[in-house]
Every structure is written in structure tokens, then in C-alpha cells.
Protein backbone atom coordinates (compact mmCIF):
# COMPACT_ATOMS: atom_id res chain seq x y z
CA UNK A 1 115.67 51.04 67.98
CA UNK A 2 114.58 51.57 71.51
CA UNK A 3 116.93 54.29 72.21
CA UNK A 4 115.85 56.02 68.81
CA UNK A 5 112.16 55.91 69.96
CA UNK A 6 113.10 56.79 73.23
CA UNK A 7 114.93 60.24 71.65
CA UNK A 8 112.20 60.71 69.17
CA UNK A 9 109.29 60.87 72.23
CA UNK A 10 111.49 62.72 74.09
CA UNK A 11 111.72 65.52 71.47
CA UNK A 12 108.27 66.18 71.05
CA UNK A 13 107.68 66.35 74.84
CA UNK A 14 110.48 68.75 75.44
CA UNK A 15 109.66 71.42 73.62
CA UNK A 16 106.03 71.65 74.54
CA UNK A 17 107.58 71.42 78.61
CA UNK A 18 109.73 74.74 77.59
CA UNK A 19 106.54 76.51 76.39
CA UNK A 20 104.80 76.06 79.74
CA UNK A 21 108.12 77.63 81.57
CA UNK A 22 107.81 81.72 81.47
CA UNK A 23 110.27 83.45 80.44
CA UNK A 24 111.94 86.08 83.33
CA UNK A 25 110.00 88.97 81.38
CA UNK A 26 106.76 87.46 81.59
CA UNK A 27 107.16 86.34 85.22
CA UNK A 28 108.66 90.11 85.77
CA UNK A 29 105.34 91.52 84.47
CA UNK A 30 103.36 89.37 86.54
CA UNK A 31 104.50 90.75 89.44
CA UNK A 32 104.42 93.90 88.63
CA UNK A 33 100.58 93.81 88.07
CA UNK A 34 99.59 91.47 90.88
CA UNK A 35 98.63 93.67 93.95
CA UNK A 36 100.40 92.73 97.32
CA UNK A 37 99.58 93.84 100.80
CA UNK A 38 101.22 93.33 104.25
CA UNK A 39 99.17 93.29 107.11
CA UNK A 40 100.63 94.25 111.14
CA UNK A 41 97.84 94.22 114.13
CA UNK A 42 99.08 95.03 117.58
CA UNK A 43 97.50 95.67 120.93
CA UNK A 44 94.72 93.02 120.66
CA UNK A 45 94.26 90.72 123.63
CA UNK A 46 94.06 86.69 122.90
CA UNK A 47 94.92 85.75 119.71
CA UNK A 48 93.14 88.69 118.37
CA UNK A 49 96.76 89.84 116.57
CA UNK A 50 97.37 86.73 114.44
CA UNK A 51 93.17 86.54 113.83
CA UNK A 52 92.71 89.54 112.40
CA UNK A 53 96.05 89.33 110.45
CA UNK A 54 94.20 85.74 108.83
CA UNK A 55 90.62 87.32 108.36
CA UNK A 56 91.93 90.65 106.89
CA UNK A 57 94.56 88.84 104.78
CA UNK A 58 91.59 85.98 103.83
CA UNK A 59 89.35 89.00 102.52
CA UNK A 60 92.00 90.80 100.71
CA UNK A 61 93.32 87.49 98.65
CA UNK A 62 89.44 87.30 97.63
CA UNK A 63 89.76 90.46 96.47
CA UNK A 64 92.93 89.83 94.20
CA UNK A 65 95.66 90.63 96.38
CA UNK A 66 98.95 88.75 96.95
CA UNK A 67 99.58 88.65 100.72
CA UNK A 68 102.61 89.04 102.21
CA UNK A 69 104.03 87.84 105.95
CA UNK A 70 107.07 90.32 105.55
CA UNK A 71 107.15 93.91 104.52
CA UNK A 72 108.21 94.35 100.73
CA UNK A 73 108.29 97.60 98.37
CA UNK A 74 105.47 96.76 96.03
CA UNK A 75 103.41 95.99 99.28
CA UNK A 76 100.18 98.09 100.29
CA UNK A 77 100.97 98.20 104.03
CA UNK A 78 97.85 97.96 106.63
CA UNK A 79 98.73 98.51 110.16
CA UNK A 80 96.16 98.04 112.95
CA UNK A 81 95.95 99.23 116.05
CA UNK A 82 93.42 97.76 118.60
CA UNK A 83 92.70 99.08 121.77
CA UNK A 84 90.23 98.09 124.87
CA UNK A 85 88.77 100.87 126.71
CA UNK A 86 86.09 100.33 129.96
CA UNK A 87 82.73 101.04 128.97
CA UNK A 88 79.25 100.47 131.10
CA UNK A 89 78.80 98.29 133.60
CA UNK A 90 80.39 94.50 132.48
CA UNK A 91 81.12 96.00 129.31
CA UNK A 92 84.30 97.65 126.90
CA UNK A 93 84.79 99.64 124.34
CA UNK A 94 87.17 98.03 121.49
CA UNK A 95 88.90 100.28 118.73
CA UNK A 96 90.61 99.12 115.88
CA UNK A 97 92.40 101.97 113.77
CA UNK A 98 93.86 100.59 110.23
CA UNK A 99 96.21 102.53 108.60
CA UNK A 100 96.88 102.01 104.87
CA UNK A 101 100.06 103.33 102.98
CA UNK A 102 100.99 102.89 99.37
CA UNK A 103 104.06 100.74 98.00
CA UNK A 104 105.92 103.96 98.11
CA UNK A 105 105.20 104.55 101.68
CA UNK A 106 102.73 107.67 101.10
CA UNK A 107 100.00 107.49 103.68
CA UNK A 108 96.64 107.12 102.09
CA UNK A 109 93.92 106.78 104.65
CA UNK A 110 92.47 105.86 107.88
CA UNK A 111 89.62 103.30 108.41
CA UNK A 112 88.56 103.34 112.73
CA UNK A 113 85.85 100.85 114.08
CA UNK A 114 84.62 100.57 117.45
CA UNK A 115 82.26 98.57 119.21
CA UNK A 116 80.88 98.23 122.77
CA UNK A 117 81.29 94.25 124.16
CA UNK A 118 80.99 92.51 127.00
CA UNK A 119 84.19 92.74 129.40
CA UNK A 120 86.73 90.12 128.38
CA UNK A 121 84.89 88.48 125.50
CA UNK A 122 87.61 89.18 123.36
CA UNK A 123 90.72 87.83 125.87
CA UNK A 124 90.96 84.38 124.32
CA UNK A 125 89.51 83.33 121.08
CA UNK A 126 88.47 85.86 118.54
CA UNK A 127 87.09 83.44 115.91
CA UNK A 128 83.70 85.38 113.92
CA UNK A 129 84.47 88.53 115.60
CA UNK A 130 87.76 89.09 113.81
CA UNK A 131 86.06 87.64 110.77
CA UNK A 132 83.77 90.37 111.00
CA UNK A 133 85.67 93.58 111.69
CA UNK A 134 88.10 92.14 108.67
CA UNK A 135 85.43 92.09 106.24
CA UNK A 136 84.01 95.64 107.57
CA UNK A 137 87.36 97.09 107.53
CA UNK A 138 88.29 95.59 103.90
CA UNK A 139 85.32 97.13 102.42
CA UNK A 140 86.60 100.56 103.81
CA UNK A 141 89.96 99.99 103.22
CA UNK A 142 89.57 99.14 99.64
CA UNK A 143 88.82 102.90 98.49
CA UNK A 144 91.98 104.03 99.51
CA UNK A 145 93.38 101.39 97.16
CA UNK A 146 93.47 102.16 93.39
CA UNK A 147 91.23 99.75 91.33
């Protein structure tokens, strides 16, 4: 009796369990719609690289993006470049050029931002300044990006 109920709850779970589970097709088509970028930063002093990988990658998942740590064919890639140059007195010039290309590799555009700071701020933590240039540079980026 026991096993019988035990069987008979068993088969009403089960199939309800396989309709949750998509099927290769669906999960296919999923991931051919969902958007997915890769993000590279070099030349930035401190932990500027790995900051403005996190703040650029934060504002893109917001966004509707899937974000990648490894290059992959359906990715958007986003390269930036940062580089310090000596400005006034105490003072530098920071540039960071981002680079977007398409899943097929075509080159689509060019967002640059620069900003005078003071000499060094930038040579440990970049904390709310990477936050900042991320969510600058996403806006630009986004209209090389097909909606």
C-alpha cells in the first residue's frame, strides 16, 4: 500500500519536474537572443584594470547583457585602453579609449574620455572613479550596439 502511494505521488510530481526542464531548442534560442559582451582594460595603474572591468561589466548586465570573463563568438568585445599623461603642476591627464567590435569581429566604434586629476590619485584604489567613467562610457558605448 505504501509503495503504491509512494508510486502514485511520485507520478504526478514527475511529470510537472520535466515541464520545468527546457528542452535543448529552447535553451538554444535563449542564447541566441541574450546579448553577451567581453570586456579587456589594460594600461591602468592600481587596480584600475580589474575596476573598470567590474563597473563596465556591472552597467552593461543592467542593461541586459550577459557578461563574459573569456572571449566567445556571440560576444560584443570592449577593449580599453587607459593611459596617464603629465598635465599642470601636481596634476595628469588620464585617457581611456574603448573600442567596441561586433560578435563577428567588425569594428564598430570608438568611445575616448579624458580627464585632468591630481598626480597619482589613481595609483591604488579606483573605487567611484571607475564607477564613473563605466557608466559614462556605457552610455556611449551603447549606440554602437544594436537595440
Amino acid at each position: 500500500m505504501l509503495r503504491s502511494a509512494f508510486l502514485g505521488l511520485l507520478l504526478t510530481i514527475l511529470p510537472s519536474t520535466w515541464a520545468m526542464i527546457p528542452s535543448a531548442a529552447v535553451a538554444q534560442e535563449r542564447l541566441v537572443q541574450e546579448r553577451w559582451a567581453y570586456i579587456d582594460v589594460v594600461g591602468a595603474p592600481g587596480d584600475g584594470e580589474e575596476a573598470l572591468e567590474n563597473a563596465l561589466s556591472d552597467q552593461l548586465l543592467n542593461r541586459g547583457f550577459a557578461v563574459t570573463g573569456t572571449p566567445a563568438a556571440q560576444a560584443y568585445e570592449i577593449q580599453g585602453m587607459v593611459r596617464l599623461f603629465p598635465a599642470g603642476r601636481g596634476e595628469q591627464t588620464i585617457r581611456i579609449d574603448w573600442t567596441v567590435f561586433g560578435p563577428e569581429g567588425l569594428h564598430l566604434g570608438n568611445v575616448t574620455q579624458t580627464n585632468v586629476i591630481p598626480k597619482g590619485s589613481l595609483n591604488r584604489r579606483w573605487g567611484p572613479a571607475a564607477e564613473a567613467a563605466a557608466a559614462a562610457a556605457a552610455q556611449d558605448i551603447m549606440q554602437y550596439i544594436p537595440q
